[in-house]
Protein backbone atom coordinates (compact mmCIF):
# COMPACT_ATOMS: atom_id res chain seq x y z
CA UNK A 1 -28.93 0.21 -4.19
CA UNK A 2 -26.41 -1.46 -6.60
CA UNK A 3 -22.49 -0.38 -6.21
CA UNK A 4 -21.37 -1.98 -9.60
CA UNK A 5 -23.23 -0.84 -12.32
CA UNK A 6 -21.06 2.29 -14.01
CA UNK A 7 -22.88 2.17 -17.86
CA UNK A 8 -22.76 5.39 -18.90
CA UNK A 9 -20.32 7.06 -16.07
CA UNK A 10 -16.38 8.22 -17.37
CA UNK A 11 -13.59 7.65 -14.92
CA UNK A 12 -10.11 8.88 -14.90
CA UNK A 13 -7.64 6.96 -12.95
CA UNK A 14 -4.12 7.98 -12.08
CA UNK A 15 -0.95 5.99 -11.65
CA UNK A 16 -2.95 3.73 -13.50
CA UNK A 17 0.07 1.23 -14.84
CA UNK A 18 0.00 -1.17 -11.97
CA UNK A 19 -0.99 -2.02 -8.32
CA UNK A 20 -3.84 -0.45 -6.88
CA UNK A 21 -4.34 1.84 -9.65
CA UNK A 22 -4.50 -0.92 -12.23
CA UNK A 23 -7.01 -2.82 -9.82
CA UNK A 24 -9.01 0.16 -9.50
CA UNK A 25 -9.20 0.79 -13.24
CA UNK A 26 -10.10 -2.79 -14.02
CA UNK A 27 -13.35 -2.40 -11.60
CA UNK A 28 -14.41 0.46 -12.87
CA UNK A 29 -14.28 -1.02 -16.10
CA UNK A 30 -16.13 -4.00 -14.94
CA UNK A 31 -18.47 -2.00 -13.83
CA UNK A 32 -19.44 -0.62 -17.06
CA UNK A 33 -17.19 2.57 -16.78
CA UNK A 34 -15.06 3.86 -19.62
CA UNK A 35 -12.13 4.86 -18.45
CA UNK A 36 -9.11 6.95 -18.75
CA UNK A 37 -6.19 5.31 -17.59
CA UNK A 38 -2.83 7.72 -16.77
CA UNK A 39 0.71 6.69 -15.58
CA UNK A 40 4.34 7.70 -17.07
CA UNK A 41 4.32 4.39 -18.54
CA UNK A 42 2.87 4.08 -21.70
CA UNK A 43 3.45 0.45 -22.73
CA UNK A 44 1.47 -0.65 -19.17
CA UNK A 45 -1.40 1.79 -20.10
CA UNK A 46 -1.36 0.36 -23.46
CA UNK A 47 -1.71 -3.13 -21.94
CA UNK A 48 -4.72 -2.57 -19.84
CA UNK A 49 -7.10 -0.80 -22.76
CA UNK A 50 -6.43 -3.75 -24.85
CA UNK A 51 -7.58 -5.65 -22.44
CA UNK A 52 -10.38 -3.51 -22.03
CA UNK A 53 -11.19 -3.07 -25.16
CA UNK A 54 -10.82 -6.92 -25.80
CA UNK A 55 -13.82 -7.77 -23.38
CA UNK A 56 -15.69 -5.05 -24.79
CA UNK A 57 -15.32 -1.60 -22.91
CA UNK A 58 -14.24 1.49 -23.39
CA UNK A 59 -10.60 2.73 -22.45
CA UNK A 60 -7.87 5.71 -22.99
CA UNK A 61 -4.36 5.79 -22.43
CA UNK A 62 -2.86 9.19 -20.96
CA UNK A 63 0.36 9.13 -20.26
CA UNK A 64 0.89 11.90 -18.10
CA UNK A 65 3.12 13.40 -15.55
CA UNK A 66 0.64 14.09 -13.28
CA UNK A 67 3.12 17.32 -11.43
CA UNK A 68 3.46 18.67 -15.11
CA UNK A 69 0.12 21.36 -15.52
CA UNK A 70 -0.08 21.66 -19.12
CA UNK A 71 0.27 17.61 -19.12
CA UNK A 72 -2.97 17.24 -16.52
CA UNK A 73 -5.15 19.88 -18.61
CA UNK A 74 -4.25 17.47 -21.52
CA UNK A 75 -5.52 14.21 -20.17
CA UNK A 76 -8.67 15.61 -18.93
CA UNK A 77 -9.20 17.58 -22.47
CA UNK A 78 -8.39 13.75 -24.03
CA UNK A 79 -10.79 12.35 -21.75
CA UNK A 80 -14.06 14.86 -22.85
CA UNK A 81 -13.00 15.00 -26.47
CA UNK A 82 -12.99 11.31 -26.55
CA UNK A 83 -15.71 10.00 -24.32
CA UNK A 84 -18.12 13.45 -23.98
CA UNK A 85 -17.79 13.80 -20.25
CA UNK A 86 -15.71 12.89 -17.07
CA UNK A 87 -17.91 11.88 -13.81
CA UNK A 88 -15.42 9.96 -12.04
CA UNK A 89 -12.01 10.87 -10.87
CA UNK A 90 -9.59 8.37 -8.67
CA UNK A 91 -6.54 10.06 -7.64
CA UNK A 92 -4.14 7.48 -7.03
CA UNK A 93 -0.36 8.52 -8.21
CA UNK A 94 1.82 8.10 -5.54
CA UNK A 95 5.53 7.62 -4.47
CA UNK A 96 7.13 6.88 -1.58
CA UNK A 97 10.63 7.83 -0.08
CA UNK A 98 11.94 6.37 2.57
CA UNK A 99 14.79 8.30 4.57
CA UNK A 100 15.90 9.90 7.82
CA UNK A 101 14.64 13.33 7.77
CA UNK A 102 18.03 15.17 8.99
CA UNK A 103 19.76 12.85 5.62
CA UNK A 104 16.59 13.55 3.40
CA UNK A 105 17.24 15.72 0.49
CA UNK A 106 15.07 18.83 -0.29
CA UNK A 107 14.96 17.29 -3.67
CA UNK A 108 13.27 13.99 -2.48
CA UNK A 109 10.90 16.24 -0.17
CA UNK A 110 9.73 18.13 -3.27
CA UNK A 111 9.82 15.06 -5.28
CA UNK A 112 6.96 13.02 -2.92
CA UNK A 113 5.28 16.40 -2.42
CA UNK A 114 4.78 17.20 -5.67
CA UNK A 115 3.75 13.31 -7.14
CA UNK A 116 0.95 13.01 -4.07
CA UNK A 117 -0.04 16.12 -3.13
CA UNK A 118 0.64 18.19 -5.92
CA UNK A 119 -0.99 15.78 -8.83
CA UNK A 120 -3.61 15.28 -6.88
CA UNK A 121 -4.36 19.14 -6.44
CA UNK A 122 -3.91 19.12 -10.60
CA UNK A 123 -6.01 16.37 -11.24
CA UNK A 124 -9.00 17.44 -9.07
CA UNK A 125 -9.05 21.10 -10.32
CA UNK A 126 -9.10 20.10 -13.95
CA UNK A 127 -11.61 17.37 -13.50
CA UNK A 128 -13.23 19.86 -10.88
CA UNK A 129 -14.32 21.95 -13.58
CA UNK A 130 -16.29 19.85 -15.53
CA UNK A 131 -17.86 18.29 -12.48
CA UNK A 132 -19.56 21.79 -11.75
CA UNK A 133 -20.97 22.24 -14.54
CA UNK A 134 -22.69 18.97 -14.68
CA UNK A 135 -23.95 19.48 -11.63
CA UNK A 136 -22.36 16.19 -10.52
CA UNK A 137 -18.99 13.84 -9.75
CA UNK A 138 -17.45 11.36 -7.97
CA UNK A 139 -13.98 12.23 -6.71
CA UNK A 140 -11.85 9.27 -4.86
CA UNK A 141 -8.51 10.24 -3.38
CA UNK A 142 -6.20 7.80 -2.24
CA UNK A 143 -4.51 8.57 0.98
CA UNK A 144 -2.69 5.73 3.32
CA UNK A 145 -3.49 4.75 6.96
CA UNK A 146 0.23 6.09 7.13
CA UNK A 147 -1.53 9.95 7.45
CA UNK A 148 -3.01 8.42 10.81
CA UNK A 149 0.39 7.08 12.84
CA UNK A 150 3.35 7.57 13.46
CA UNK A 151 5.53 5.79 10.69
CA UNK A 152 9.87 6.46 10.72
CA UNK A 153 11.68 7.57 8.22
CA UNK A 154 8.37 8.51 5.92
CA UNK A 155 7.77 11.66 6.85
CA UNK A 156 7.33 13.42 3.32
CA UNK A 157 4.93 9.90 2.59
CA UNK A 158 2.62 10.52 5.49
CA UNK A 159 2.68 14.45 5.58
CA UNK A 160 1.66 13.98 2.06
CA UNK A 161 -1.17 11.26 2.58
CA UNK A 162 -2.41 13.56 5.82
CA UNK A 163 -2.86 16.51 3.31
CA UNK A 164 -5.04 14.64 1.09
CA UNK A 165 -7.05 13.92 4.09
CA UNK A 166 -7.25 17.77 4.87
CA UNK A 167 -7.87 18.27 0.74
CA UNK A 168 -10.62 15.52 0.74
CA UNK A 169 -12.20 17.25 3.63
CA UNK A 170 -12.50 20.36 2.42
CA UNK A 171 -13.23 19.86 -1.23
CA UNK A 172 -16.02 17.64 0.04
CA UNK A 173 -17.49 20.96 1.94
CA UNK A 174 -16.56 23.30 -1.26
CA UNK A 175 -18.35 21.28 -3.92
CA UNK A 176 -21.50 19.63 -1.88
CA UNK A 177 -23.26 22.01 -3.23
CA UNK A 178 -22.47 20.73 -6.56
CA UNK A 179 -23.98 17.32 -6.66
CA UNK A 180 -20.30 16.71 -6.12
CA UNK A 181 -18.85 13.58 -3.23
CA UNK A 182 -15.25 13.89 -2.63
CA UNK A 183 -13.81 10.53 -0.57
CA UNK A 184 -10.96 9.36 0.37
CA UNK A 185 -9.24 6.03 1.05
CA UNK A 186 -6.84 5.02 3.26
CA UNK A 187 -5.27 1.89 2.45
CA UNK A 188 -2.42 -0.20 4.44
CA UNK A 189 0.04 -2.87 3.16
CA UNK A 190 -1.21 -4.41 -0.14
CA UNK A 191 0.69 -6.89 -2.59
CA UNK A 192 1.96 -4.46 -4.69
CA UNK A 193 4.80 -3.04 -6.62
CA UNK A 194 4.98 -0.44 -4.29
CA UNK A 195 5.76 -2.57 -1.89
CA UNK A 196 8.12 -4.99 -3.97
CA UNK A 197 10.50 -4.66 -1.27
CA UNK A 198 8.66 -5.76 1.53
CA UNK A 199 6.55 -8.66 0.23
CA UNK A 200 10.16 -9.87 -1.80
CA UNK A 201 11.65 -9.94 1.89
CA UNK A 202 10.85 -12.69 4.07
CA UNK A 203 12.22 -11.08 7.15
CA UNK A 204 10.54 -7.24 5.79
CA UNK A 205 7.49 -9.39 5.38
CA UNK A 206 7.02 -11.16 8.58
CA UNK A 207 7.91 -7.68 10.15
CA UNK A 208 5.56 -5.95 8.20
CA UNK A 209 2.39 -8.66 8.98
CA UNK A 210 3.16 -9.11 13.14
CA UNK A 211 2.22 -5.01 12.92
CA UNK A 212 -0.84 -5.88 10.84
CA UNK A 213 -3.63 -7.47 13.30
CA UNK A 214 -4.91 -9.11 10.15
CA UNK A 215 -1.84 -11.34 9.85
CA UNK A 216 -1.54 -10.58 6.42
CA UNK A 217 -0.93 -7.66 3.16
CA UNK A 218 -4.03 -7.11 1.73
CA UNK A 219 -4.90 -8.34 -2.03
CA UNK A 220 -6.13 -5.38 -4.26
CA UNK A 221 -9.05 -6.99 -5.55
CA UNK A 222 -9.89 -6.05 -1.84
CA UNK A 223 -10.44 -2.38 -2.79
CA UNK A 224 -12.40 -2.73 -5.50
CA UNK A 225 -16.13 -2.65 -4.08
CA UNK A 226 -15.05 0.18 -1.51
CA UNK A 227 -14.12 2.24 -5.12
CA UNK A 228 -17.21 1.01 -6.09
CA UNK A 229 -19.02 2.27 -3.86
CA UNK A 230 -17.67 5.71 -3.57
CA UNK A 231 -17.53 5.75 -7.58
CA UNK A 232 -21.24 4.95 -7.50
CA UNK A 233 -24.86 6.41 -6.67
CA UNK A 234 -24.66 4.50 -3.29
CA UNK A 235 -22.15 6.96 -2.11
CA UNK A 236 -24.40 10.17 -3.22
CA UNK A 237 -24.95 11.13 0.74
CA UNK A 238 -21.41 10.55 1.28
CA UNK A 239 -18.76 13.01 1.39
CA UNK A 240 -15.79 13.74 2.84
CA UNK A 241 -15.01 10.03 4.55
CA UNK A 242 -11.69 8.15 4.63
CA UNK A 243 -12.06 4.39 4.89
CA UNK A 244 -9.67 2.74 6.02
CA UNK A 245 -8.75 -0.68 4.61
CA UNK A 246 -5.44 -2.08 6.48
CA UNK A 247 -6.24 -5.17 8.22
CA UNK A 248 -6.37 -3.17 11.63
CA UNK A 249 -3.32 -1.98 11.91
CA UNK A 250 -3.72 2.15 12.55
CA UNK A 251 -5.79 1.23 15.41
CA UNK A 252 -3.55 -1.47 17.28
């Protein structure tokens, strides 16, 4: 059974702008996929559906604040209004803070809490709806292999990746019945913007890849045929998984 061929499906994809989000949102739309694309940023949204639209797909730019309610209601209405349906959601908006936890402000807490765990929450239960009554849905979370070790000074990062394990897990149970797969993955170091200031370091860097067995950050054209497949029909006895994609390094 094919993993790439999307002609027909509707995808939303959040923190969309750049990194893994923007790699995710170009496969989809390689894979036939139109796709709603949602970040802050506008101009960066802006970017990718031209390019979209330029080798002949479909696209929509959101920009949304994916904590703000009202704003996450909005870019799913968008989404039906504009393409008829919504089949496919990745949750990917993410930040990271890195601090000592007895020098970490409540504000920064909330802050990571509310981008990762919170948006996420949004996104699914607005999506969730029309899922149900189609009868069917893909729903892709993106957690981090930090959820599954012990990582210093991120502890609102990984407490907030762990929960969208827990989330994936049970939404997975609450909406089988649906026709509805909710997966999750886990990804480690990629060359990202995310991770500017570790693959801008040489010293960060070579710190960062002795802890990877792999030797090496992954590229994010590596993700793009695990989204495929858990965007896609080959996935539709799948649910509730997290696969991990980190060169090794959660289980050295």
């Amino acid at each position: 059974m094919t993993t790439g061929n999307l002609q027909g499906k509707v995808a939303i994809v959040t923190g969309a702008g750049r990194g893994l989000g923007r790699a995710m949102a170009q496969a989809l739309a390689e894979a036939g996929a139109a796709v709603t694309v949602a970040a802050r940023t506008r101009s960066e949204l802006d970017r990718f559906v031209d390019e979209v639209k330029a080798s002949g797909g479909s696209a929509l730019a959101c920009p949304t604040d994916i904590t703000d309610e009202s704003a996450v209601e909005q870019m799913v209405t968008a989404t039906v209004e504009t393409f008829g349906r919504v089949d496919i959601l990745v949750n990917n908006s993410g930040i990271v803070a890195t601090s000592a936890l007895v020098d970490q402000p409540a504000a920064e807490w909330d802050r990571v809490i509310a981008t990762n765990l919170r948006g996420t929450f949004l996104a699914t239960r607005a999506v969730g709806r029309h899922l149900i009554a189609q009868g069917s849905g893909k729903v892709v979370n993106i957690a981090s292999n930090f959820a599954l070790q012990g990582i210093a000074r991120h502890a609102a990062y990984s407490a907030s990746k762990g929960a969208i394990i827990a989330f994936t897990r049970s939404m997975a149970v609450e909406w089988a019945p649906h026709g509805i797969q909710v997966n999750a993955i886990a990804p480690g170091y990629f060359a990202t913007a995310l991770n500017a200031d570790v693959h801008g370091n040489p010293d960060m860097l070579a710190r960062v890849v002795r802890a990877i067995p792999a030797r090496r950050m992954g590229d994010p054209d590596e993700l793009k045929p695990w989204l495929l497949l858990l965007a896609g029909p080959a996935s539709d006895f799948m649910t509730g998984e997290v696969v991990v994609i980190d060169g090794g390094q959660s289980i050295r």
